[in-house]
Protein backbone atom coordinates (compact mmCIF):
# COMPACT_ATOMS: atom_id res chain seq x y z
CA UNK A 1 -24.49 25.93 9.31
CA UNK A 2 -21.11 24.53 10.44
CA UNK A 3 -18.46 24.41 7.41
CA UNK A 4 -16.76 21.71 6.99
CA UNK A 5 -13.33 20.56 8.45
CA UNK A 6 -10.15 21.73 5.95
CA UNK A 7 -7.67 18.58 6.02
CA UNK A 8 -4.84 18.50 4.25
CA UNK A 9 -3.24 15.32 2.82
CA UNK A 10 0.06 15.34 1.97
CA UNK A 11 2.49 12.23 -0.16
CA UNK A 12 5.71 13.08 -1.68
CA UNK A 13 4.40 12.84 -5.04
CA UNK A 14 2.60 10.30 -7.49
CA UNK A 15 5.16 9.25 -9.88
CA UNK A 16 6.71 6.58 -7.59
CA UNK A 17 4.83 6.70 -4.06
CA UNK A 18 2.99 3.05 -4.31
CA UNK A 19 0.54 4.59 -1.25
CA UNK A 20 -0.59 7.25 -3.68
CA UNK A 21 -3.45 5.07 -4.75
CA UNK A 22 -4.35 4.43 -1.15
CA UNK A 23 -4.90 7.63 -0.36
CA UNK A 24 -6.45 8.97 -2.45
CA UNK A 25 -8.83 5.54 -2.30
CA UNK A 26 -9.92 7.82 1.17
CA UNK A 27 -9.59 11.21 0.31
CA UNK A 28 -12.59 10.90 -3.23
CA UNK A 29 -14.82 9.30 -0.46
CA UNK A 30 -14.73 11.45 2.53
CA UNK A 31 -17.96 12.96 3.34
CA UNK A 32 -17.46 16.37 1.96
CA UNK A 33 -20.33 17.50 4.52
CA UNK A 34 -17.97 16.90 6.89
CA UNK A 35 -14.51 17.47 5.72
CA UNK A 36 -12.80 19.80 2.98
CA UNK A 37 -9.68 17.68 1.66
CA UNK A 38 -7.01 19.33 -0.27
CA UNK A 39 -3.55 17.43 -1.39
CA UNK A 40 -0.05 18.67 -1.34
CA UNK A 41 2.96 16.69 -3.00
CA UNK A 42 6.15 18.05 -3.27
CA UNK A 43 6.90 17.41 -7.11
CA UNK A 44 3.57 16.90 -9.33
CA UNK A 45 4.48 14.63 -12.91
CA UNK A 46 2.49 11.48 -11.18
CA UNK A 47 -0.06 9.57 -13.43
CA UNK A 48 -2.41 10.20 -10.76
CA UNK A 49 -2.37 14.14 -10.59
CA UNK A 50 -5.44 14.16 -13.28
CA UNK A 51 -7.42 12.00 -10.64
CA UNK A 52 -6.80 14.35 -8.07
CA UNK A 53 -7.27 17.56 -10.03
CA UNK A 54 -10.80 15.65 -11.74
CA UNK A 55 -11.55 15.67 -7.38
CA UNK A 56 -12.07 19.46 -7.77
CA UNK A 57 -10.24 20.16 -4.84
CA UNK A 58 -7.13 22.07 -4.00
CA UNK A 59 -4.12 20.09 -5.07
CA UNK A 60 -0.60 22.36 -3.90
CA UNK A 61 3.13 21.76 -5.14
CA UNK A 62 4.72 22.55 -2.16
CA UNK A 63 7.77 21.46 -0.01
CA UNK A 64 6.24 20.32 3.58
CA UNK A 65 9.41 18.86 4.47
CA UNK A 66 12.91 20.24 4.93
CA UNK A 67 16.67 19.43 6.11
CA UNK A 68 16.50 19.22 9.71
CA UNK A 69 19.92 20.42 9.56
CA UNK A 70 21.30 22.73 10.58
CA UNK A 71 19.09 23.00 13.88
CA UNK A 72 19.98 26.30 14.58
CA UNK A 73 17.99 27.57 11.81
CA UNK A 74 15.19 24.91 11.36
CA UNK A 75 12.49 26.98 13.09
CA UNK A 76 12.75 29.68 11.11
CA UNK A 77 13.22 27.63 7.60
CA UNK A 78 9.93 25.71 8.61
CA UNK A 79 8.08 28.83 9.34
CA UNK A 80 9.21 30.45 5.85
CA UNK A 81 7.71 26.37 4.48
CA UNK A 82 4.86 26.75 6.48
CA UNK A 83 3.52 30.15 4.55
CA UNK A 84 2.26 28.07 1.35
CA UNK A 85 -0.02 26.27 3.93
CA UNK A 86 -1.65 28.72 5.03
CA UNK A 87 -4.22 30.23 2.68
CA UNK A 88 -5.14 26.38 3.27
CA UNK A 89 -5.86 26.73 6.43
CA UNK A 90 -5.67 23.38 7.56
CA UNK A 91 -7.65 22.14 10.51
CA UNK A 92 -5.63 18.74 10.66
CA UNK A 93 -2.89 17.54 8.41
CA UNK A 94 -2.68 14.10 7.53
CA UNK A 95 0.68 12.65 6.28
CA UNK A 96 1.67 9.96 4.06
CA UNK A 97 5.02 10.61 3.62
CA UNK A 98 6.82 7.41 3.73
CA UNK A 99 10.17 8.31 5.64
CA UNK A 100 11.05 9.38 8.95
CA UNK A 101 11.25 12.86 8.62
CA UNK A 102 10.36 14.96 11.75
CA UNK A 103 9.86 18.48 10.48
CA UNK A 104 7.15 18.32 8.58
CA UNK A 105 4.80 18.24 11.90
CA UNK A 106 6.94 21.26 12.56
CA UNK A 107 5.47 22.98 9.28
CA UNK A 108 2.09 21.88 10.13
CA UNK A 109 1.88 23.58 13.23
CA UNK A 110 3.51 26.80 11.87
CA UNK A 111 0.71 26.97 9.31
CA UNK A 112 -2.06 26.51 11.74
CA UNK A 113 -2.84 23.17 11.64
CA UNK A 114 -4.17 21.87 14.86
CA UNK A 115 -3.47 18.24 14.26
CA UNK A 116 -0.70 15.90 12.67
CA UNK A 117 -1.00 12.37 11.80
CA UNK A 118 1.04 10.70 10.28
CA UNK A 119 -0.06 6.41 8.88
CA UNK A 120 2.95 4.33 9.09
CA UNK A 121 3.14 2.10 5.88
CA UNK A 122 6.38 0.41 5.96
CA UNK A 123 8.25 -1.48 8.79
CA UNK A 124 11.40 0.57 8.69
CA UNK A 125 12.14 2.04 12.17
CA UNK A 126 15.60 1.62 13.50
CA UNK A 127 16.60 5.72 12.86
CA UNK A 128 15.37 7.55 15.98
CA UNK A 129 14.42 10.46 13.94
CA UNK A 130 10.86 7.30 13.51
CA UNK A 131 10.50 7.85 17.54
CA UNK A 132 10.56 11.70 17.15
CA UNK A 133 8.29 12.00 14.13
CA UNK A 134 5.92 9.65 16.41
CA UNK A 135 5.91 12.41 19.04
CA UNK A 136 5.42 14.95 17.16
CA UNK A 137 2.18 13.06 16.19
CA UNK A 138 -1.03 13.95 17.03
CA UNK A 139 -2.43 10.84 16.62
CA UNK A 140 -0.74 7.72 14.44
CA UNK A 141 -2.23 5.33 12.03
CA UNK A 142 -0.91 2.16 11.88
CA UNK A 143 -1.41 -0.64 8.72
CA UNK A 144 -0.88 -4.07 10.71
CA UNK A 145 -0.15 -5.94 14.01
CA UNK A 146 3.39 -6.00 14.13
CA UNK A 147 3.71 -2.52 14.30
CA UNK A 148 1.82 -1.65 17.29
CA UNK A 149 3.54 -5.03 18.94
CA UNK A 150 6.94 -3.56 17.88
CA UNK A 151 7.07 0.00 17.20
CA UNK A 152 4.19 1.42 19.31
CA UNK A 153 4.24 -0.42 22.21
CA UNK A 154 5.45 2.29 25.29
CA UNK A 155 2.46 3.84 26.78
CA UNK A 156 3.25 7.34 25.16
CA UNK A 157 3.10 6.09 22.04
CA UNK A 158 0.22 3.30 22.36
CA UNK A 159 -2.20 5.96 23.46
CA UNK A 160 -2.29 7.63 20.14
CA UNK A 161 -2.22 5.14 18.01
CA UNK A 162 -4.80 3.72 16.13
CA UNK A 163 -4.64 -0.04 14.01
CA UNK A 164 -6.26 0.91 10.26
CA UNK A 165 -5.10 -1.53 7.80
CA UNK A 166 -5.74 -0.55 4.22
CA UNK A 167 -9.08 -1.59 1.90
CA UNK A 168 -10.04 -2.68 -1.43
CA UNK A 169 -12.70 -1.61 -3.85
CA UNK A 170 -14.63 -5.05 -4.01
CA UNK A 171 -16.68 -3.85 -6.78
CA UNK A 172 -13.40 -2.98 -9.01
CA UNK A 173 -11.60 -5.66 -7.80
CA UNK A 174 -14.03 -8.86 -7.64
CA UNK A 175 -14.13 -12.32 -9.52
CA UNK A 176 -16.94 -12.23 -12.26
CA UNK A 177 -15.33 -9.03 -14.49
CA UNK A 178 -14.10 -10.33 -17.97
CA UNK A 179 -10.24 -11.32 -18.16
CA UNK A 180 -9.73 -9.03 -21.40
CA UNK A 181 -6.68 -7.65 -21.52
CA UNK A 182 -5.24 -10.58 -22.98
CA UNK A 183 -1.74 -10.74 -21.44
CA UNK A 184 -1.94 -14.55 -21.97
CA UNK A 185 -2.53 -15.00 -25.10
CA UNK A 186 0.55 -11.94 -25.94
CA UNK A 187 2.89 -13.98 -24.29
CA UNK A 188 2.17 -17.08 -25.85
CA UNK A 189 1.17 -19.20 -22.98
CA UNK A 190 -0.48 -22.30 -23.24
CA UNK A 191 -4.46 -22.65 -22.86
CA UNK A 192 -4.22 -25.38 -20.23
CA UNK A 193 -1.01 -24.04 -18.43
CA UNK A 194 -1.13 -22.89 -14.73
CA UNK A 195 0.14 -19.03 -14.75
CA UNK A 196 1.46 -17.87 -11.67
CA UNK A 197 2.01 -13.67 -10.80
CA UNK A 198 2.00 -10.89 -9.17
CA UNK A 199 2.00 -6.87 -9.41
CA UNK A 200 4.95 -5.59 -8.06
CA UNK A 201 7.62 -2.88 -9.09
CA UNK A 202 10.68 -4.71 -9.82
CA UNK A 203 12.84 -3.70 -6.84
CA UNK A 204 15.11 -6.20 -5.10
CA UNK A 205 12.36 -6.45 -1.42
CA UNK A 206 9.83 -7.99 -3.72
CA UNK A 207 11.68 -11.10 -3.70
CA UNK A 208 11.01 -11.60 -7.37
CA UNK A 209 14.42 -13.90 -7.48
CA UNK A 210 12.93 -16.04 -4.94
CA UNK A 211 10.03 -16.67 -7.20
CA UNK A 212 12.09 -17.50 -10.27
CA UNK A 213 13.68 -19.65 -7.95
CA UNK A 214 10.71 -21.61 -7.33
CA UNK A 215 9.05 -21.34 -10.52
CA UNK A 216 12.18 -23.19 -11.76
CA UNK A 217 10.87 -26.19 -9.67
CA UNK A 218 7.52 -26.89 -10.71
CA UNK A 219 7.43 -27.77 -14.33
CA UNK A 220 5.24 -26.24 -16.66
CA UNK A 221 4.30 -23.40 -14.31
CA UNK A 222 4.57 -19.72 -16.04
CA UNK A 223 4.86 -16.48 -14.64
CA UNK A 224 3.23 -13.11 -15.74
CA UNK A 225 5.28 -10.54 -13.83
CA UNK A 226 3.78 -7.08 -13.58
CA UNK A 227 5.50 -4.00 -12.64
CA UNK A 228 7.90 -0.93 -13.68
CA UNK A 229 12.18 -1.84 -13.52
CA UNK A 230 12.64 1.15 -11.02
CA UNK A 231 15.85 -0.31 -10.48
CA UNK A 232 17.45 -1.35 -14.17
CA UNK A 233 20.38 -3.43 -13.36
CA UNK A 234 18.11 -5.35 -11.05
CA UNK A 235 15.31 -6.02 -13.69
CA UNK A 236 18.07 -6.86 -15.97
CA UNK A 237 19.35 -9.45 -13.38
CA UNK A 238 15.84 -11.12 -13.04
CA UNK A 239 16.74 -11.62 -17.14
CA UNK A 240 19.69 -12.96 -16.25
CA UNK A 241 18.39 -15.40 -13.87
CA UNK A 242 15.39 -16.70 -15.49
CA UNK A 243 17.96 -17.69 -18.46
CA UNK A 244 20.10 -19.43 -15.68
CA UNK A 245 17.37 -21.47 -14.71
CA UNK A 246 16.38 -22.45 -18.15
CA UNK A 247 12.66 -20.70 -17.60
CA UNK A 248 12.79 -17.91 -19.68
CA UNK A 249 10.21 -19.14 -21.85
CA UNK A 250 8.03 -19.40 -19.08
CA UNK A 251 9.08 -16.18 -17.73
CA UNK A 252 7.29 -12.98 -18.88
CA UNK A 253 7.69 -9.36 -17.82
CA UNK A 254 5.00 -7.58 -18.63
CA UNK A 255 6.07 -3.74 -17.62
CA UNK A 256 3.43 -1.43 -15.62
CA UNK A 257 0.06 -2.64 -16.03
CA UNK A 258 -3.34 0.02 -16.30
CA UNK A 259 -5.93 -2.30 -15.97
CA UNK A 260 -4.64 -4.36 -12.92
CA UNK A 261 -8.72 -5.82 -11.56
CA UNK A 262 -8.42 -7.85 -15.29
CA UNK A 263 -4.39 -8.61 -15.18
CA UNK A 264 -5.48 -10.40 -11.99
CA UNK A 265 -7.67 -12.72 -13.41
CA UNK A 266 -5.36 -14.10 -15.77
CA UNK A 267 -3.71 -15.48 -12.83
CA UNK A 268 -4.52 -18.72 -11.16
CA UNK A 269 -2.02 -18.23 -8.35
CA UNK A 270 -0.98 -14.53 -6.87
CA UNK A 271 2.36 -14.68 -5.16
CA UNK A 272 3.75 -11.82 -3.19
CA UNK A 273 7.56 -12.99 -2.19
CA UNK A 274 8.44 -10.00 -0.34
CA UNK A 275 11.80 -10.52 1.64
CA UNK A 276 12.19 -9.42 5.59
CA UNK A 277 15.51 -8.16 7.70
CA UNK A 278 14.82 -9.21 11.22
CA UNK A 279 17.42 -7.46 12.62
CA UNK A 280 16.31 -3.75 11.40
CA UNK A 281 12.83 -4.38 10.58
CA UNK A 282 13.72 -2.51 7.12
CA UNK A 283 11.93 -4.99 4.95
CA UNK A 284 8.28 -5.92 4.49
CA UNK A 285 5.32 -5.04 4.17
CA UNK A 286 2.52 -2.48 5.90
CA UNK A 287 -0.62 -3.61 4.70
CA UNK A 288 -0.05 -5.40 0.88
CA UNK A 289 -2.60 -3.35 -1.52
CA UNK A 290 -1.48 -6.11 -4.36
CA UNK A 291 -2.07 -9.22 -1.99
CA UNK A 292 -5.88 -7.64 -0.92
CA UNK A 293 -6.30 -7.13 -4.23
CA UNK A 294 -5.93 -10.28 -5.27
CA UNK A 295 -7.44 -12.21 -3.14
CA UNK A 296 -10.91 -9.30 -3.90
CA UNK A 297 -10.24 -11.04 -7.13
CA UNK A 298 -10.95 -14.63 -5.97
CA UNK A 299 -7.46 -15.43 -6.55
CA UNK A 300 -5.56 -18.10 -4.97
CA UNK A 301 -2.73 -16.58 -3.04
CA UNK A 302 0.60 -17.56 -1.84
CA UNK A 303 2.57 -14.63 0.17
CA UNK A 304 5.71 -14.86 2.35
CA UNK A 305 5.37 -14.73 6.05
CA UNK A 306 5.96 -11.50 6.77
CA UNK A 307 4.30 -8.32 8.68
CA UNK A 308 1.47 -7.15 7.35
CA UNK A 309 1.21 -10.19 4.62
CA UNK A 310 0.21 -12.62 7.94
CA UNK A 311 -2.18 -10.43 9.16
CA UNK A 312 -4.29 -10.30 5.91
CA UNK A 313 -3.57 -14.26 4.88
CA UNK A 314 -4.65 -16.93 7.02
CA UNK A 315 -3.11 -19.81 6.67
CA UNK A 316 -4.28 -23.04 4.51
CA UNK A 317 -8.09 -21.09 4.92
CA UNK A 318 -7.59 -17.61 2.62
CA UNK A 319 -3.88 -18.50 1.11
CA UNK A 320 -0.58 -19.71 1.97
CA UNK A 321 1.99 -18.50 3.82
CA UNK A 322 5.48 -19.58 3.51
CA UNK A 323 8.68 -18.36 4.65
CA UNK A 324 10.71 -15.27 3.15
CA UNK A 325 13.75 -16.33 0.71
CA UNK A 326 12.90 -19.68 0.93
CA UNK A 327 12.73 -20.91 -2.43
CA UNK A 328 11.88 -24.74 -1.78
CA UNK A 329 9.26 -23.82 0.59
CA UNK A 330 7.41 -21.46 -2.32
CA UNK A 331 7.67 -24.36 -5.25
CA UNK A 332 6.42 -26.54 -2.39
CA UNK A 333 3.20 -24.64 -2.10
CA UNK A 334 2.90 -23.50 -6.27
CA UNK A 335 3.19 -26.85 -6.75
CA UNK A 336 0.35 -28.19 -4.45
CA UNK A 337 -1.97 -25.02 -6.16
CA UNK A 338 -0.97 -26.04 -9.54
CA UNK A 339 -2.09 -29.51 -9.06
CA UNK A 340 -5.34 -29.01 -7.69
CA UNK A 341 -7.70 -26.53 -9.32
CA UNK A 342 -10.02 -27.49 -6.74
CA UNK A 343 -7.94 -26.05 -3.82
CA UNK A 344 -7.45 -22.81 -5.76
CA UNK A 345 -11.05 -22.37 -5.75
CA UNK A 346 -11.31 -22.75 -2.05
CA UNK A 347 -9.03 -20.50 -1.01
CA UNK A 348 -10.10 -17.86 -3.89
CA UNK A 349 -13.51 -18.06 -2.70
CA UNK A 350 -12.51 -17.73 1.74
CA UNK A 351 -10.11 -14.95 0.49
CA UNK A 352 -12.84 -13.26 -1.17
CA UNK A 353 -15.01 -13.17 1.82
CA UNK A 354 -12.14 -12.52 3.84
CA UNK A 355 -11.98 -8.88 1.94
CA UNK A 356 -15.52 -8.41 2.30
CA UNK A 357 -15.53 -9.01 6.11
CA UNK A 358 -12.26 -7.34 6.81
CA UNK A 359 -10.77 -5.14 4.38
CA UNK A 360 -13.19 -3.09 2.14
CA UNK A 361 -12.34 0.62 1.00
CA UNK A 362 -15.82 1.09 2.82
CA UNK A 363 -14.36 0.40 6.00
CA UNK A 364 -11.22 2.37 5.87
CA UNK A 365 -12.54 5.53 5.04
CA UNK A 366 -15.27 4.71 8.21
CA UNK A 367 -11.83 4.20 10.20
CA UNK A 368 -10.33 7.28 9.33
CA UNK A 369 -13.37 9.40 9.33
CA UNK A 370 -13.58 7.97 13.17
CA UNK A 371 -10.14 9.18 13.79
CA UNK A 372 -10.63 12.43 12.29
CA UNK A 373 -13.50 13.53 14.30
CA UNK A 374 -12.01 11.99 17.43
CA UNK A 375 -9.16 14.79 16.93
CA UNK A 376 -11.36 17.56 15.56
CA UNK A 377 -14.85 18.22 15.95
CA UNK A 378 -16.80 18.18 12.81
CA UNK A 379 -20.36 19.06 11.53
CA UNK A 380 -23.35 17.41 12.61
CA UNK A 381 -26.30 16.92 10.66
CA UNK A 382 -29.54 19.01 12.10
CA UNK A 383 -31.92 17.11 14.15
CA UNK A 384 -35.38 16.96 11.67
CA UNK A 385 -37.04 17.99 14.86
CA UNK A 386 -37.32 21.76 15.90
């Protein structure tokens, strides 16, 4: 009997990595018939290291990247890396490291591996050090449309990569569980009041300031704002601004949130105001777990048009899109959902089946799976016939 294939997954660590989730969404439902999954981060402390060591599978602390510099000595650095990998034995080596670091397919191959693939989750790629980890590639998994228009578009390139946008759990994010966490009712908000939100760690590309902007503008509206103030003086200046706009009282941070599927539906509008940069393509988003969330959750959605956002939304059918940093465009649209309960409910319902058509967990694990054993072969189940 063939044993399975040994893949290793590997994320910089859990503490801050917003992708962790994501992966490890795939790597609990791989077919273990088929594939032998082990996980490597490079500093363990991450609220999901219990999940992966409940997995029962090997879970290393180990530094697959280096310093590329100095060159004279990488290859021999990245062979000394490459010797925790190798009672591992990994057949293919799957990356989710967020940056543009190009040694760590270096390591991979000096530990065995006969693959590396790397999925490309943001929409930063102005560094050339991107177009060298891309070569290094094996294969390349990209999270929307705009990067394989912009990023993977030379032949070279094109050939080896593959379009797999991220997927929701429909049946822990869906419309019918009870709201019970009672954030609404903490913060003091009105029965009949429309309550706007989103999940988001308050950093400065989540365009929170554009949504206190236009929160100002429709009257009565209230905002439950979930997420961790990675960046203090920034959360501090979301304070500051609310207080400038005279909403502070309809203005409430609620930190990091555990039970996000019933946080959700204490919202009657999701907004995702992500800004984007043009010029450098540093800002945006790959594939928005919070916005498919969301809108798994029958929520009425409002996102910024932006990749990855415009590939999941479609416009006035499963949400609204509206322009980045454009406040007066984003009260525009609140306001229309706040008015109208009934629109809300249309566009809850279409983005609802738009998950279930397009962007179930179910699928993305059948993506990569597909990927996996177009690289590497993998076990077969026996004919029943002799």
């Amino acid at each position: 009997m063939t044993s399975p294939v040994p893949l290793l997954f590997t994320i910089p660590n859990f503490i801050t990595a917003g992708s962790g989730r994501a992966m490890l969404n795939i790597v609990e439902r791989l077919d273990r018939k088929k594939f032998a999954p082990a996980v490597c981060v490079m500093r363990k402390g991450g609220r999901l290291d219990r999940e992966v060591e409940r997995l029962g599978i090997p879970f290393l602390e180990a530094d697959f990247a280096i310093p590329a510099k100095p060159y004279a000595t990488l290859l021999g650095r990245a062979a000394r890396a490459a010797r925790a990998f190798r009672p591992l034995a990994p057949a293919l080596w799957h990356s989710f490291h967020y940056g543009d670091d190009y040694t760590e397919p270096l390591i991979a191959r000096l530990s065995g591996a006969r693959a590396w693939i790397y999925t490309k989750k943001n929409m930063n790629w102005h560094q050339r050090s991107w177009q060298v980890r891309s070569l290094f590639a094996s294969r390349i998994a990209a999270q929307n449309t705009d990067m394989m228009r912009y990023f993977f578009q030379k032949p070279r390139l094109r050939r080896k990569t593959v379009l797999i946008p991220r997927g929701v759990d429909t049946e822990r994010f869906r419309p019918d569980l009870p709201a019970s966490e009672g954030f609404r009712e903490r913060a003091g908000i009105p029965t009949a009041a429309v309550v706007a939100g989103c999940v988001a760690h308050l950093l400065p590309v989540k365009g929170h300031a554009t949504l206190l902007q236009a929160a100002a503008k429709v009257p009565g509206l209230h905002l439950l704002l979930a997420g961790e103030p990675l960046e203090p003086e920034y959360a501090a200046s979301l304070e500051r601004l609310s207080e400038e706009l005279g909403i502070r009282a309809r203005v409430h941070f609620v930190g990091g949130v555990a039970r996000v599927p019933e946080f959700l539906l204490e919202l009657d509008i999701y907004v995702l105001a992500t800004r984007y940069v043009l010029a450098t393509r540093g800002r945006g988003e790959g594939c928005p777990v919070s916005l498919l969330e969301a809108m798994s959750s029958g929520r009425a959605c409002v996102a910024t048009d932006i990749p990855g956002s415009r590939d999941v939304l479609e416009e006035l059918r499963s949400g609204l899109l509206v322009p980045p940093e454009d406040p007066d465009s984003l009260a525009r649209a609140l306001r229309d959902l706040a008015a109208s309960p009934d629109l809300r409910r249309a566009l809850g319902r279409e983005a609802r089946a738009r998950i279930l058509a397009r962007y179930t967990i179910e699928q993305e694990v059948a993506a990569h799976e597909a990927l996996y054993e177009e690289i590497l072969p993998v076990p077969r189940a026996r004919s029943a016939n002799p």
